[in-house]
N, C-alpha and C. Protein backbone atom coordinates (compact mmCIF):
# COMPACT_ATOMS: atom_id res chain seq x y z
N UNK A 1 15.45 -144.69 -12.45
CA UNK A 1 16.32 -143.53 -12.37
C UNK A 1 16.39 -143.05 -10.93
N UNK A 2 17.47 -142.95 -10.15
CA UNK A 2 17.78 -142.37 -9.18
C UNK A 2 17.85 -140.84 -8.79
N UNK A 3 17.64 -140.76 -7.60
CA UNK A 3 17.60 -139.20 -7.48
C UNK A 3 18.48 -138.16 -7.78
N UNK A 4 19.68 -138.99 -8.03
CA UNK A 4 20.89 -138.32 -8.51
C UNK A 4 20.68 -137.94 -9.97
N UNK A 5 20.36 -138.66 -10.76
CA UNK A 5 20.12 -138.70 -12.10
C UNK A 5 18.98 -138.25 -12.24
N UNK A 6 17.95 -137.76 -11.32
CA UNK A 6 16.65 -136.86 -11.83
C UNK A 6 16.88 -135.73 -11.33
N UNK A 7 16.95 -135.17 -10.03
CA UNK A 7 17.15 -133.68 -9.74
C UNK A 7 19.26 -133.22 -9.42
N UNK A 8 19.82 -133.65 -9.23
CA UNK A 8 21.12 -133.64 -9.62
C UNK A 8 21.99 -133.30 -10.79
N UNK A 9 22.09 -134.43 -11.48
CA UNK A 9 22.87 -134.28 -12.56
C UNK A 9 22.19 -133.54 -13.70
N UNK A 10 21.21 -133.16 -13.74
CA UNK A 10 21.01 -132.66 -14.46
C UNK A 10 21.19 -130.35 -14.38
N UNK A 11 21.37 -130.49 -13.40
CA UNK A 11 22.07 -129.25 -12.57
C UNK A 11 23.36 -128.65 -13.00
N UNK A 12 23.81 -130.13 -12.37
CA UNK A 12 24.99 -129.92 -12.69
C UNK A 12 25.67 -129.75 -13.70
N UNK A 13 25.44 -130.76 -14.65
CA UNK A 13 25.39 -130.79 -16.12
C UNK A 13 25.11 -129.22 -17.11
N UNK A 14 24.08 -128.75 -16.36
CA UNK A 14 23.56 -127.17 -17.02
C UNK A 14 24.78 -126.07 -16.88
N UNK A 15 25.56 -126.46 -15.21
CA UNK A 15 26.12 -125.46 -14.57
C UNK A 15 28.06 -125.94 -15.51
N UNK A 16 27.77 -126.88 -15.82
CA UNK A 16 29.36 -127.59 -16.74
C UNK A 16 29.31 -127.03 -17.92
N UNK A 17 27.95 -126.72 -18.51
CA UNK A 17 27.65 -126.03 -19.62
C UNK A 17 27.70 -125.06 -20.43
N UNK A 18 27.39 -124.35 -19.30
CA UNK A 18 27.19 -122.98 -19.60
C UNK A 18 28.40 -121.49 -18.84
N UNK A 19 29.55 -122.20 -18.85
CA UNK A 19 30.64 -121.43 -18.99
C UNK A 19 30.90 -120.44 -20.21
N UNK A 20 31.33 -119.49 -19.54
CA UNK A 20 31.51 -118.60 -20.55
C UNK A 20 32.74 -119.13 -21.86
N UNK A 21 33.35 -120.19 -21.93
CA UNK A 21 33.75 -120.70 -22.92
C UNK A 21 32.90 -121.37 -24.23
N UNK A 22 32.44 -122.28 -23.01
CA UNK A 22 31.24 -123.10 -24.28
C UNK A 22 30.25 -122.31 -24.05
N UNK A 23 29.56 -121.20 -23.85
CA UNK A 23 28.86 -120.39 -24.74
C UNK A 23 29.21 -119.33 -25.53
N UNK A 24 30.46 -119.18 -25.88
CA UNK A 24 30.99 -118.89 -26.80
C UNK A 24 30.91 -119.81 -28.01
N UNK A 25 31.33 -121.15 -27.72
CA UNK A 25 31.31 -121.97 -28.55
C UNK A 25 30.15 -122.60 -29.26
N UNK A 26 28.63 -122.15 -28.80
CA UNK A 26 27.64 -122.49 -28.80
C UNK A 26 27.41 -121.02 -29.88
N UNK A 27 27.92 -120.32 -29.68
CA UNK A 27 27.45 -119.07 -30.09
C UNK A 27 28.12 -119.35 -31.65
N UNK A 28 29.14 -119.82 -32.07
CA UNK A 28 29.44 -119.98 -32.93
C UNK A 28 28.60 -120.84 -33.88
N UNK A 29 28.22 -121.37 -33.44
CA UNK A 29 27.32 -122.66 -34.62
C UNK A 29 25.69 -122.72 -34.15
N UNK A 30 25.57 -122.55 -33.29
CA UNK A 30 23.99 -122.59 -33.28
C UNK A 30 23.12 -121.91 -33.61
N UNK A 31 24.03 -120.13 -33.93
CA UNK A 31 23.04 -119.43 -35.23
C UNK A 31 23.22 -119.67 -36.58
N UNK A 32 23.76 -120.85 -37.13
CA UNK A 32 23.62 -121.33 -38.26
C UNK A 32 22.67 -122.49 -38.54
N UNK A 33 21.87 -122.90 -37.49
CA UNK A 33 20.87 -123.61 -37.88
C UNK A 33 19.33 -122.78 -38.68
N UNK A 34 19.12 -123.57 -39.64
CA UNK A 34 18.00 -122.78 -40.55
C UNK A 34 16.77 -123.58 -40.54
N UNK A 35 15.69 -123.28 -41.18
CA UNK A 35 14.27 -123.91 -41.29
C UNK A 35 14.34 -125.19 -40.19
N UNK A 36 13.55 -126.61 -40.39
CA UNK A 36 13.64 -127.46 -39.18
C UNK A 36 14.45 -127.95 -39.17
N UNK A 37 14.88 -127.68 -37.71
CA UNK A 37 16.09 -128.13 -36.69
C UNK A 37 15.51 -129.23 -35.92
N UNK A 38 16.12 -130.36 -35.86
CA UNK A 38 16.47 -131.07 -34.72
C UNK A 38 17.74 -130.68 -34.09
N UNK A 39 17.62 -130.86 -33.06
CA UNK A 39 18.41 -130.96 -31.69
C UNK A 39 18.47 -131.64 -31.37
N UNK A 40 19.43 -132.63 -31.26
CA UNK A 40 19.90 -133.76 -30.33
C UNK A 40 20.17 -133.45 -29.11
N UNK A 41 19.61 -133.92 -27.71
CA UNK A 41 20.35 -133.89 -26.67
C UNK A 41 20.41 -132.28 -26.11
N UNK A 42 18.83 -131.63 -26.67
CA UNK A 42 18.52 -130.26 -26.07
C UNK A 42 18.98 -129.87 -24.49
N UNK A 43 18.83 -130.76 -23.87
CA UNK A 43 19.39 -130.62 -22.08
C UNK A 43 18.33 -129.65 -21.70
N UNK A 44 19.09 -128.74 -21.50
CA UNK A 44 18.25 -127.73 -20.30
C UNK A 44 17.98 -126.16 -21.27
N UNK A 45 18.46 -126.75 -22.83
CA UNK A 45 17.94 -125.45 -23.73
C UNK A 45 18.49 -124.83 -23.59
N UNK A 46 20.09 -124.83 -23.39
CA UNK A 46 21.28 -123.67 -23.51
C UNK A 46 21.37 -122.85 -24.63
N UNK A 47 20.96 -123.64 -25.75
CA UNK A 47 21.02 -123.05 -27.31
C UNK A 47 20.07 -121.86 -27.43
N UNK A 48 18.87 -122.22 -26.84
CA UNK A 48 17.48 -121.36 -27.25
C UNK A 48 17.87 -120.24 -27.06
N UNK A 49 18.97 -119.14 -26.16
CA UNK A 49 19.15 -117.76 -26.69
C UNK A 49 19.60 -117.83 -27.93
N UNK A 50 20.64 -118.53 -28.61
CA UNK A 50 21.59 -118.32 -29.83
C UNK A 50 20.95 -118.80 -30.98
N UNK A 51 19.44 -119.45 -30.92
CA UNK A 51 19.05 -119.63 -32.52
C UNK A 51 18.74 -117.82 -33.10
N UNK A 52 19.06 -118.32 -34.51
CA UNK A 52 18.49 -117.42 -35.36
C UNK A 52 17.05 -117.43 -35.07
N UNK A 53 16.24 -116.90 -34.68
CA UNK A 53 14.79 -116.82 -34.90
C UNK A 53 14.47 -116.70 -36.56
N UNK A 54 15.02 -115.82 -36.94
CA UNK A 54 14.16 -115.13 -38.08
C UNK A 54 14.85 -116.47 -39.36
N UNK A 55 15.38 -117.24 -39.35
CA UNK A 55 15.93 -118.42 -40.28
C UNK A 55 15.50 -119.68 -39.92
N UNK A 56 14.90 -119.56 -38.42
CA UNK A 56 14.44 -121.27 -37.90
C UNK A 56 12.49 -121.27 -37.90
N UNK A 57 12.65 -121.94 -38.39
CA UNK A 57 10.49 -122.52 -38.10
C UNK A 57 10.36 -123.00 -37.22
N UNK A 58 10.87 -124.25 -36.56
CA UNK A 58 10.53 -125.06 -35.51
C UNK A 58 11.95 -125.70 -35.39
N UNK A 59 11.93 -126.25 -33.78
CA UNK A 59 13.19 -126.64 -33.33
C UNK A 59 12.34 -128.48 -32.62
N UNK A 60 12.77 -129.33 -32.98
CA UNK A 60 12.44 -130.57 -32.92
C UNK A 60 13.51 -130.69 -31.39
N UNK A 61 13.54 -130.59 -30.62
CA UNK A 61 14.10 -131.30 -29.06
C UNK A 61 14.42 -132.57 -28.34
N UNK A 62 15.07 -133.33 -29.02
CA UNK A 62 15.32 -134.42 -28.69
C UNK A 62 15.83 -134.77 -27.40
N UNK A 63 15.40 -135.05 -25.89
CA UNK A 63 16.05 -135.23 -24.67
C UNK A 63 15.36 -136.15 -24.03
N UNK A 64 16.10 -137.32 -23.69
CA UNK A 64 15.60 -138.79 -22.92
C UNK A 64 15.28 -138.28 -21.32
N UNK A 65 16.12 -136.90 -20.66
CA UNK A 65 16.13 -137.12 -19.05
C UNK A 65 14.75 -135.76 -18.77
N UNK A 66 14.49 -136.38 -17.89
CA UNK A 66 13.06 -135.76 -17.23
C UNK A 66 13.37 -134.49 -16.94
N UNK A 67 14.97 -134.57 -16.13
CA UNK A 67 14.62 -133.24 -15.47
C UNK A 67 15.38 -131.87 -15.96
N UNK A 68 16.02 -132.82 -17.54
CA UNK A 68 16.87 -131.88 -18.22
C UNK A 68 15.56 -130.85 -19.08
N UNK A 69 14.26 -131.77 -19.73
CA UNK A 69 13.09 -131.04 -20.32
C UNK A 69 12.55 -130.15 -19.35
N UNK A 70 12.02 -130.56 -17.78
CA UNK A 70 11.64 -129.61 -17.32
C UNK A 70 12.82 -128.35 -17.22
N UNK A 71 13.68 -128.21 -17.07
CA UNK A 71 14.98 -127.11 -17.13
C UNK A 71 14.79 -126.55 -18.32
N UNK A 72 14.70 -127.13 -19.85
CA UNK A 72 14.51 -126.30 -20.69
C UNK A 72 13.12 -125.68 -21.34
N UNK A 73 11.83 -126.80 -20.09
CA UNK A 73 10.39 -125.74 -20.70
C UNK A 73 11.00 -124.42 -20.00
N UNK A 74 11.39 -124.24 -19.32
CA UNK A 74 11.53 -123.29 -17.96
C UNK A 74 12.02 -121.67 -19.00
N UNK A 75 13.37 -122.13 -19.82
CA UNK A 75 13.88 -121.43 -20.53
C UNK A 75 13.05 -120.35 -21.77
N UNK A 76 11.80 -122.07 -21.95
CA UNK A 76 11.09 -121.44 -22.77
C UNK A 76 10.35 -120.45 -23.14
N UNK A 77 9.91 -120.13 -21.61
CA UNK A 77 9.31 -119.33 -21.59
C UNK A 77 9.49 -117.90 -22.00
N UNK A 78 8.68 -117.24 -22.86
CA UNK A 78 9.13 -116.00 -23.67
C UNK A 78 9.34 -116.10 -25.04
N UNK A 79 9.56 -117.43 -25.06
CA UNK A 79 10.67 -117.50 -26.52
C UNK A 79 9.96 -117.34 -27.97
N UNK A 80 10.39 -116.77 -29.07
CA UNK A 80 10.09 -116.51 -30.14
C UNK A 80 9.84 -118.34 -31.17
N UNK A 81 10.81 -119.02 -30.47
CA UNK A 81 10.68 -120.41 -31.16
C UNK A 81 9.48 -121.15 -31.03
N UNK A 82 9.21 -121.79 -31.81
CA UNK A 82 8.37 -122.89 -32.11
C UNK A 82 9.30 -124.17 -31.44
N UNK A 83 9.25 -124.73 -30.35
CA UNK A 83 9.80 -125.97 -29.96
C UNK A 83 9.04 -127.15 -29.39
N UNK A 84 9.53 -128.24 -30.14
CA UNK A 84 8.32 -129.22 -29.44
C UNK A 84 9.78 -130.23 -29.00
N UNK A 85 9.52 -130.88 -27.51
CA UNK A 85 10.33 -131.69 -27.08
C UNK A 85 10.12 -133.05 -27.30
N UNK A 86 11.04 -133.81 -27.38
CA UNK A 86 10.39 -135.29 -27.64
C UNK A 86 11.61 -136.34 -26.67
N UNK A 87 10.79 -137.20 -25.93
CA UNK A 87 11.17 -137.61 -24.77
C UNK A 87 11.95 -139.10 -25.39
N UNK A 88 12.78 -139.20 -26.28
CA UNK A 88 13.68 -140.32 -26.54
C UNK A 88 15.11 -140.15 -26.82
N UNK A 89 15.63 -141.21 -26.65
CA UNK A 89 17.18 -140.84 -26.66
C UNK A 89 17.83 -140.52 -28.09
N UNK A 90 18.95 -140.24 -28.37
CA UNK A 90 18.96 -140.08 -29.50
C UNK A 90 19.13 -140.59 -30.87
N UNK A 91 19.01 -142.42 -30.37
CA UNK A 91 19.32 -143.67 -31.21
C UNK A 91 17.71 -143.68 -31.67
N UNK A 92 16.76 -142.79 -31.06
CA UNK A 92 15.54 -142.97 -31.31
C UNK A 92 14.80 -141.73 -31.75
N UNK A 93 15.06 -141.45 -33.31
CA UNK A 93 14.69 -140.32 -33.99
C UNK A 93 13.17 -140.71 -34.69
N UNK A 94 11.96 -140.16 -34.01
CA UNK A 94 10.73 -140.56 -34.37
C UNK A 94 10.00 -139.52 -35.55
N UNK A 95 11.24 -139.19 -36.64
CA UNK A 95 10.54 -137.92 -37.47
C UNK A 95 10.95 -139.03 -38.90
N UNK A 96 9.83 -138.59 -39.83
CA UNK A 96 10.10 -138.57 -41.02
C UNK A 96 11.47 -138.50 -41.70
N UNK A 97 11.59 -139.63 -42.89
CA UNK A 97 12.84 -139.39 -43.66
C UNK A 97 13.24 -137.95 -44.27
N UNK A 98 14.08 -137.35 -44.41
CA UNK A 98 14.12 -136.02 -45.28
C UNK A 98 13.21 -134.98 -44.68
N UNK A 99 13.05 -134.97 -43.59
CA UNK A 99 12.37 -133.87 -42.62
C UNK A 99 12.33 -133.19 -42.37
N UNK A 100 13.94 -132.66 -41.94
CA UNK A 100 14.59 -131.55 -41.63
C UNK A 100 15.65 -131.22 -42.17
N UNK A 101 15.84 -129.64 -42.23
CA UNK A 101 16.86 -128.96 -43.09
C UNK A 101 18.38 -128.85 -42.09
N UNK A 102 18.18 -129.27 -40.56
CA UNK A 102 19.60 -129.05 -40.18
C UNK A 102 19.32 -129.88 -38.84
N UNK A 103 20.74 -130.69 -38.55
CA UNK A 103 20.86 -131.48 -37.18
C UNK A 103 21.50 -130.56 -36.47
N UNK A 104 21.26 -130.35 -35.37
CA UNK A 104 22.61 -129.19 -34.14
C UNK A 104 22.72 -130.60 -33.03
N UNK A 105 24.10 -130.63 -33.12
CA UNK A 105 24.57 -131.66 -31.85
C UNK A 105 25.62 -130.56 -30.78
N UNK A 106 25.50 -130.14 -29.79
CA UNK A 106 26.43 -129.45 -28.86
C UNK A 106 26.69 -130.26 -27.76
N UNK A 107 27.75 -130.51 -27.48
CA UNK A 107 28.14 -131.50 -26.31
C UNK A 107 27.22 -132.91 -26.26
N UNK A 108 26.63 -133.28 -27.24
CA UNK A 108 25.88 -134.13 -26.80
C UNK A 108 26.27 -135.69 -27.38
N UNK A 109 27.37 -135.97 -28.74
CA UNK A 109 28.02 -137.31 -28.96
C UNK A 109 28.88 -138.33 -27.89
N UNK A 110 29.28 -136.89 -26.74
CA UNK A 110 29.88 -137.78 -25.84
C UNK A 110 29.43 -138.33 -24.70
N UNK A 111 27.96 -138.56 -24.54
CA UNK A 111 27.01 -138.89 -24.23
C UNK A 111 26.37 -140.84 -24.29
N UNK A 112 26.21 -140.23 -26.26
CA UNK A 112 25.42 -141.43 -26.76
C UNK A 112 25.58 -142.54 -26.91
N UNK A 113 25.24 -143.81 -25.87
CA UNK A 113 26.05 -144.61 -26.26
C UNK A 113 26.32 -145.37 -27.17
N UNK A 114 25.07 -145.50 -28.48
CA UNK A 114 25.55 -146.19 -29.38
C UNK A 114 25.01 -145.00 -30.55
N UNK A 115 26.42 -144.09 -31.14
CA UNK A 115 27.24 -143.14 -31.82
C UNK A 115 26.39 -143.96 -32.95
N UNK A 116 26.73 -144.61 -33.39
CA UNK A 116 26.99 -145.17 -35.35
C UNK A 116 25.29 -144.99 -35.68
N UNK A 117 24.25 -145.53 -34.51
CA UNK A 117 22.80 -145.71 -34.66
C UNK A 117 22.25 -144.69 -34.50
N UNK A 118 22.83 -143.68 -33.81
CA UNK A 118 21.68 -142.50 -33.71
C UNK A 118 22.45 -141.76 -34.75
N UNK A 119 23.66 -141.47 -35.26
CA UNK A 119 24.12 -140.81 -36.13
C UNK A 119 23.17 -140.80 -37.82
N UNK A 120 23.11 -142.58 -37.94
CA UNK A 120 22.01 -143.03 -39.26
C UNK A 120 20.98 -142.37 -39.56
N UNK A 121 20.35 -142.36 -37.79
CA UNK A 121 18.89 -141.69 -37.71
C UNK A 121 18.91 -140.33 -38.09
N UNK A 122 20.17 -139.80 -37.87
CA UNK A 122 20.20 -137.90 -38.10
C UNK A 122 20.61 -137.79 -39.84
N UNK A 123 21.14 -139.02 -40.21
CA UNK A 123 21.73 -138.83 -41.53
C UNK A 123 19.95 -139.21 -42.26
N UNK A 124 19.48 -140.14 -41.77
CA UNK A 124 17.97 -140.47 -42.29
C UNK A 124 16.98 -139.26 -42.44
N UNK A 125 16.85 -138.37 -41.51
CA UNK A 125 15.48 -137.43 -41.44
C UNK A 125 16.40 -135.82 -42.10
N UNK A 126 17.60 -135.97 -42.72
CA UNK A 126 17.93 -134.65 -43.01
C UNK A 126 17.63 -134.68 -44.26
N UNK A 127 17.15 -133.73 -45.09
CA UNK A 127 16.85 -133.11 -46.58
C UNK A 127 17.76 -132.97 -47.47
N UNK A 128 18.18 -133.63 -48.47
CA UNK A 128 18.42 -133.77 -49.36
C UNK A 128 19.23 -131.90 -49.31
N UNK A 129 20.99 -131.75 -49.08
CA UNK A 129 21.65 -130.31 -48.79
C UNK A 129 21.30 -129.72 -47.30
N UNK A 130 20.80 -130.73 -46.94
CA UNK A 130 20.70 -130.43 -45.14
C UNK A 130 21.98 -130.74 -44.72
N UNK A 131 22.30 -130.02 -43.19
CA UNK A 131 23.38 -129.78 -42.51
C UNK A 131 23.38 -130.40 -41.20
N UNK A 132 24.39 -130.93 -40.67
CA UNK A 132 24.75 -130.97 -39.38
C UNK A 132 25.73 -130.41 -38.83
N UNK A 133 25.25 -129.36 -38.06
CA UNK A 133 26.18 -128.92 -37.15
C UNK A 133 26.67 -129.53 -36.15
N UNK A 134 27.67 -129.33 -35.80
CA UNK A 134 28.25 -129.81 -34.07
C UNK A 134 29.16 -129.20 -33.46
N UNK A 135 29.28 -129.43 -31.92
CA UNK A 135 30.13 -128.61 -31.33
C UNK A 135 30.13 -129.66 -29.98
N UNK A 136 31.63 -129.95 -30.04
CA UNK A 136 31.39 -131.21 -29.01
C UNK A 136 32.85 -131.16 -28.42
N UNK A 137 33.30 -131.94 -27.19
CA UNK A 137 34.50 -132.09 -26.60
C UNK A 137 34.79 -133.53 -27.41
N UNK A 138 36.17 -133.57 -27.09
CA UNK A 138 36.60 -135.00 -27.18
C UNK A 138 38.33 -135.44 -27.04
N UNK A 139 38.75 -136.37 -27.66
CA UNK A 139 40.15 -136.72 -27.89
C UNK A 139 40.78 -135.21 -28.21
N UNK A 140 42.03 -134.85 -27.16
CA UNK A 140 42.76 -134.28 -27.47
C UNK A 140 43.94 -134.70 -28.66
N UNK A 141 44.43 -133.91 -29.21
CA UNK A 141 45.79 -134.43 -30.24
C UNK A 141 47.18 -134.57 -29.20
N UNK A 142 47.17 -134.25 -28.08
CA UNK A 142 48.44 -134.49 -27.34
C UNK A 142 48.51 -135.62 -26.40
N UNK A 143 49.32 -136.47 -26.79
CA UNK A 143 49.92 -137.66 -25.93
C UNK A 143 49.79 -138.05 -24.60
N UNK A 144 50.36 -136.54 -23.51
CA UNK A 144 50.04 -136.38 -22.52
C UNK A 144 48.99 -136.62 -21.92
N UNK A 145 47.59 -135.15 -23.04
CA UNK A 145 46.39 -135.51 -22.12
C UNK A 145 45.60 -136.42 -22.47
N UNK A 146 45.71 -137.14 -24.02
CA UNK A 146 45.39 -138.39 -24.53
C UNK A 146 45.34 -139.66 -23.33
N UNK A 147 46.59 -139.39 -22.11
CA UNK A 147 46.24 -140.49 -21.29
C UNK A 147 45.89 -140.35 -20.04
N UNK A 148 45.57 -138.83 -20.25
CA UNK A 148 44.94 -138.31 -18.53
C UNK A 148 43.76 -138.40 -19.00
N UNK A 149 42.86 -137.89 -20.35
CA UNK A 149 41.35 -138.43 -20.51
C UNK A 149 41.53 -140.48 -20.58
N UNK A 150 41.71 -141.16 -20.81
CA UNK A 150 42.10 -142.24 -21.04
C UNK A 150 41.86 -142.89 -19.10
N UNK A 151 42.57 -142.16 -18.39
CA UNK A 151 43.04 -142.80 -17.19
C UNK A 151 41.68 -142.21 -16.64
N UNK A 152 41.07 -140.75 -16.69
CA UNK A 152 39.59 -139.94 -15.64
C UNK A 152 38.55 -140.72 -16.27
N UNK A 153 38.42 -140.77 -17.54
CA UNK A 153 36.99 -141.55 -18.23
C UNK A 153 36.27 -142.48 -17.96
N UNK A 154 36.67 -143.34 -16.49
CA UNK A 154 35.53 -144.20 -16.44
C UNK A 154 35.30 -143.69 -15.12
N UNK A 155 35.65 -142.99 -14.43
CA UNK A 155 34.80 -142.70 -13.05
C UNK A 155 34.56 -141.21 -13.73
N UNK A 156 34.74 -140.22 -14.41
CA UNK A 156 34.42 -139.54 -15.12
C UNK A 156 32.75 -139.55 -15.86
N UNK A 157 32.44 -140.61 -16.49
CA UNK A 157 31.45 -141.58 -16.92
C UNK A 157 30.46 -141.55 -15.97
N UNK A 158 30.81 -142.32 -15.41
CA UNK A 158 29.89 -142.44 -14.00
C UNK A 158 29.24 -141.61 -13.38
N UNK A 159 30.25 -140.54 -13.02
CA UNK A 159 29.42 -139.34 -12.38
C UNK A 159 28.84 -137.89 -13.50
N UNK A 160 29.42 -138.45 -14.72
CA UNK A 160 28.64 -137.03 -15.84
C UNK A 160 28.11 -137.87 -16.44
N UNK A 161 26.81 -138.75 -16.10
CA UNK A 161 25.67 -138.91 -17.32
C UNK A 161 26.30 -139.39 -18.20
N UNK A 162 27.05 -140.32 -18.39
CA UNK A 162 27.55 -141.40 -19.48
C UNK A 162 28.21 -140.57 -20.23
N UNK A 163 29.05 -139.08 -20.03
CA UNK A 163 29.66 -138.50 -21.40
C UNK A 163 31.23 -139.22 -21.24
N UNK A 164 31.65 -138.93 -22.19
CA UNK A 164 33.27 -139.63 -22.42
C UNK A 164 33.76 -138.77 -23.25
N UNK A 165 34.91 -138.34 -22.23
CA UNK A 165 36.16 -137.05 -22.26
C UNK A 165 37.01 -137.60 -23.96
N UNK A 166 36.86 -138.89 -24.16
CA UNK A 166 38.25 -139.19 -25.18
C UNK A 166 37.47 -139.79 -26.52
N UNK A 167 36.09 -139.12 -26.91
CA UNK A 167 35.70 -139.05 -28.38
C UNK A 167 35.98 -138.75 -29.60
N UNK A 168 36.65 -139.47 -30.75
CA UNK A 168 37.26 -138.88 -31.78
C UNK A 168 36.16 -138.51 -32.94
N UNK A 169 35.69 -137.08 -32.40
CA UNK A 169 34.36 -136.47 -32.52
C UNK A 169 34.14 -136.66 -34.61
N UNK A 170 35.25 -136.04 -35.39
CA UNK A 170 35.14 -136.01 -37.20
C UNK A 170 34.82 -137.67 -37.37
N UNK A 171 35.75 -138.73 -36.74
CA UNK A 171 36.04 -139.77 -37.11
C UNK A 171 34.18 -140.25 -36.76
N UNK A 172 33.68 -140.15 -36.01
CA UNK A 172 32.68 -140.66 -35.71
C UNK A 172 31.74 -140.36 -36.76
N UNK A 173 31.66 -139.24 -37.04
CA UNK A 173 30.96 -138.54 -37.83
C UNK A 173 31.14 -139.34 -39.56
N UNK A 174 32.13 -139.93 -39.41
CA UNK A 174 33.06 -139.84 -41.18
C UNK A 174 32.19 -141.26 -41.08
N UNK A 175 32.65 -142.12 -40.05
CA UNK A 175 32.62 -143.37 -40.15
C UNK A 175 30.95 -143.65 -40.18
N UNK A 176 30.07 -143.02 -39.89
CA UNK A 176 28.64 -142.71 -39.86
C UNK A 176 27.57 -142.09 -41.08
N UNK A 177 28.88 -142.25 -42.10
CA UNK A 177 28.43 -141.77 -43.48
C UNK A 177 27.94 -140.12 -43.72
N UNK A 178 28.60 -139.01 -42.85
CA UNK A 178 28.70 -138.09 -42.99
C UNK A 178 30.38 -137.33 -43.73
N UNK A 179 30.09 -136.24 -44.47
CA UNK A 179 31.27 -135.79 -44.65
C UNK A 179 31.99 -134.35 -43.93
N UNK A 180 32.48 -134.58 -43.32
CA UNK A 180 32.72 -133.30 -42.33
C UNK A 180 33.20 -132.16 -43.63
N UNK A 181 32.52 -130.99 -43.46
CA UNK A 181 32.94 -129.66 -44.35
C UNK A 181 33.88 -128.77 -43.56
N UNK A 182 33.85 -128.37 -42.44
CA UNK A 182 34.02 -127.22 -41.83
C UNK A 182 34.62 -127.83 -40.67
N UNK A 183 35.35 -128.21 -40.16
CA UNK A 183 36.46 -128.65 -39.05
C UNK A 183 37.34 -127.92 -38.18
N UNK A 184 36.64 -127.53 -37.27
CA UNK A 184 37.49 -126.41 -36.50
C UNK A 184 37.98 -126.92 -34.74
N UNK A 185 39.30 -126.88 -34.68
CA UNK A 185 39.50 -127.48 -33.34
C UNK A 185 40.65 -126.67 -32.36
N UNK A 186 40.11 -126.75 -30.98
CA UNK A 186 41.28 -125.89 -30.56
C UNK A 186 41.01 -126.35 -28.72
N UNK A 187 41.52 -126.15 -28.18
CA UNK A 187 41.45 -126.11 -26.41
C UNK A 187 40.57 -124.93 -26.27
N UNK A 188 39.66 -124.82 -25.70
CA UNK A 188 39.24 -123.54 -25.19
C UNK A 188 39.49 -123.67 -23.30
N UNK A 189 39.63 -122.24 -22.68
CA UNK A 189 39.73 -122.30 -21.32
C UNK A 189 39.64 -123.35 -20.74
N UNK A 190 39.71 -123.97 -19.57
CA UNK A 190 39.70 -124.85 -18.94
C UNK A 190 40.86 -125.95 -18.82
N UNK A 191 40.38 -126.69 -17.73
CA UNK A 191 40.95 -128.36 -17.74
C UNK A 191 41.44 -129.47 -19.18
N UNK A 192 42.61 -129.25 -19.35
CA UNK A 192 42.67 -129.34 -20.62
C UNK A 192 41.81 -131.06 -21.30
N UNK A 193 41.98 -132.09 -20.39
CA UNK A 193 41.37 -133.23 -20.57
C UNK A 193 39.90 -133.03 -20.84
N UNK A 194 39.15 -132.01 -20.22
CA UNK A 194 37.88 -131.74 -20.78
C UNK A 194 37.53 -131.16 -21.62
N UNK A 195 38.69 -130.02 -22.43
CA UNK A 195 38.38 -128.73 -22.80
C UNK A 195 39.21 -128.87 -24.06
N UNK A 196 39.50 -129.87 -24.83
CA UNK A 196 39.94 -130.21 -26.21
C UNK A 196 38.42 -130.35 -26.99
N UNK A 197 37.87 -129.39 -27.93
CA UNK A 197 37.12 -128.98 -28.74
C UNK A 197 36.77 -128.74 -30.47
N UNK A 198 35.92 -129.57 -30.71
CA UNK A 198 35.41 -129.22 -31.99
C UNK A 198 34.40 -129.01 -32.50
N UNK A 199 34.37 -128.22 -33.29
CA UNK A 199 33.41 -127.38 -34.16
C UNK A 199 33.22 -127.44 -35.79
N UNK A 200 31.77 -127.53 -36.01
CA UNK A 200 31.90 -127.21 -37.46
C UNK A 200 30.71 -128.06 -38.39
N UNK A 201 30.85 -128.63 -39.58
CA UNK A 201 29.49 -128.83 -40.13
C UNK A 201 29.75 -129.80 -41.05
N UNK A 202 28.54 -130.76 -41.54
CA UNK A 202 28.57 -132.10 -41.92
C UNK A 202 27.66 -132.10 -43.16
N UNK A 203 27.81 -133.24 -43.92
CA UNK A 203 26.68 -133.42 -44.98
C UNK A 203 26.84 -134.51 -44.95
N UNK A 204 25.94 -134.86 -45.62
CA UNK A 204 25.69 -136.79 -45.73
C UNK A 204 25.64 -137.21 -46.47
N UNK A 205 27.03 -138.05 -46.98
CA UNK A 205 27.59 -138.53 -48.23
C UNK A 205 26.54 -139.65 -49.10
């Protein structure tokens, strides 16, 4: 790992984050996680103001980059949560089958590079009426910016930590043996190629 990818991007990444849009959007779904939570792709612990405390036990932290965990012990500090971090990516879910009562994914599918395998793993360790939340960018529905994400996405790639602007975020989900419940999509502020958005909650068919 290069220095870019240990004290860099992971900065930056926090500072792409945490706009007052997508923490709005964070605010919407991440106090609906209940009893144990995994987190996919915790980063730098943007979520940890917006859990419910008084509905969550422990928050399971799933984050592969070094310097995204040190950013979110940092956060930790103070916090009412029970969080334990665990240093693998997210194709590599090291918990028990039926484990946990809810997955939270925020910005983090357009990331992973192999979607279908870590998706299994989240459909594997959830409880029998367990939930997945998510809240992620991806494929816009318009033509236009359909080929301006299409045309930015591979030097795009490159310089944001492997995410990809043109994810067809439900479809991934569907095709991964989840059933999307709650489907909510809209542009929020911004660059519209980045800022095509969805929200909402899953079960596992």
């Amino acid at each position: 790992m290069g220095l870019y990818e240990r004290y860099i991007l992971p900065r930056v990444i926090t500072l792409a984050c945490s706009t007052k849009p997508t923490r709005k959007q964070r605010e919407k779904v991440v106090p609906l996680a209940e009893g144990e939570v995994l987190e996919i792709g915790m980063g730098s612990g943007l979520n940890l103001p917006h859990y419910d405390t008084d509905k969550v036990q422990k928050v399971w932290g799933l984050e592969p980059s070094e310097g995204m965990r040190k950013l979110a012990r940092k956060r930790l500090v103070g916090s009412k949560l029970e969080v334990e971090m665990i240093d693998l990516p997210g194709e590599e879910i090291p918990l028990d089958a039926n484990s946990v009562d809810t997955v939270l994914l925020t910005y983090t599918l357009c990331t992973i590079p192999d979607t279908q395998r870590a998706l299994r793993g989240m459909q594997r360790v959830l409880r029998p009426g367990g939930k997945l939340l998510f809240c992620e960018h991806g494929l816009a529905p318009d033509t236009g910016v359909q080929r301006w994400q299409a045309r930015i996405n591979p030097s795009w790639r490159k310089l944001a930590g492997g995410c990809n602007l043109n994810r067809d975020i439900p479809n991934l989900l569907e095709s991964s043996g989840f059933r999307v419940v709650v489907d909510e999509r809209m542009y929020i502020p911004g660059i519209k190629a980045l800022s095509y958005n969805y929200w909402g909650s899953a079960v596992a068919d």
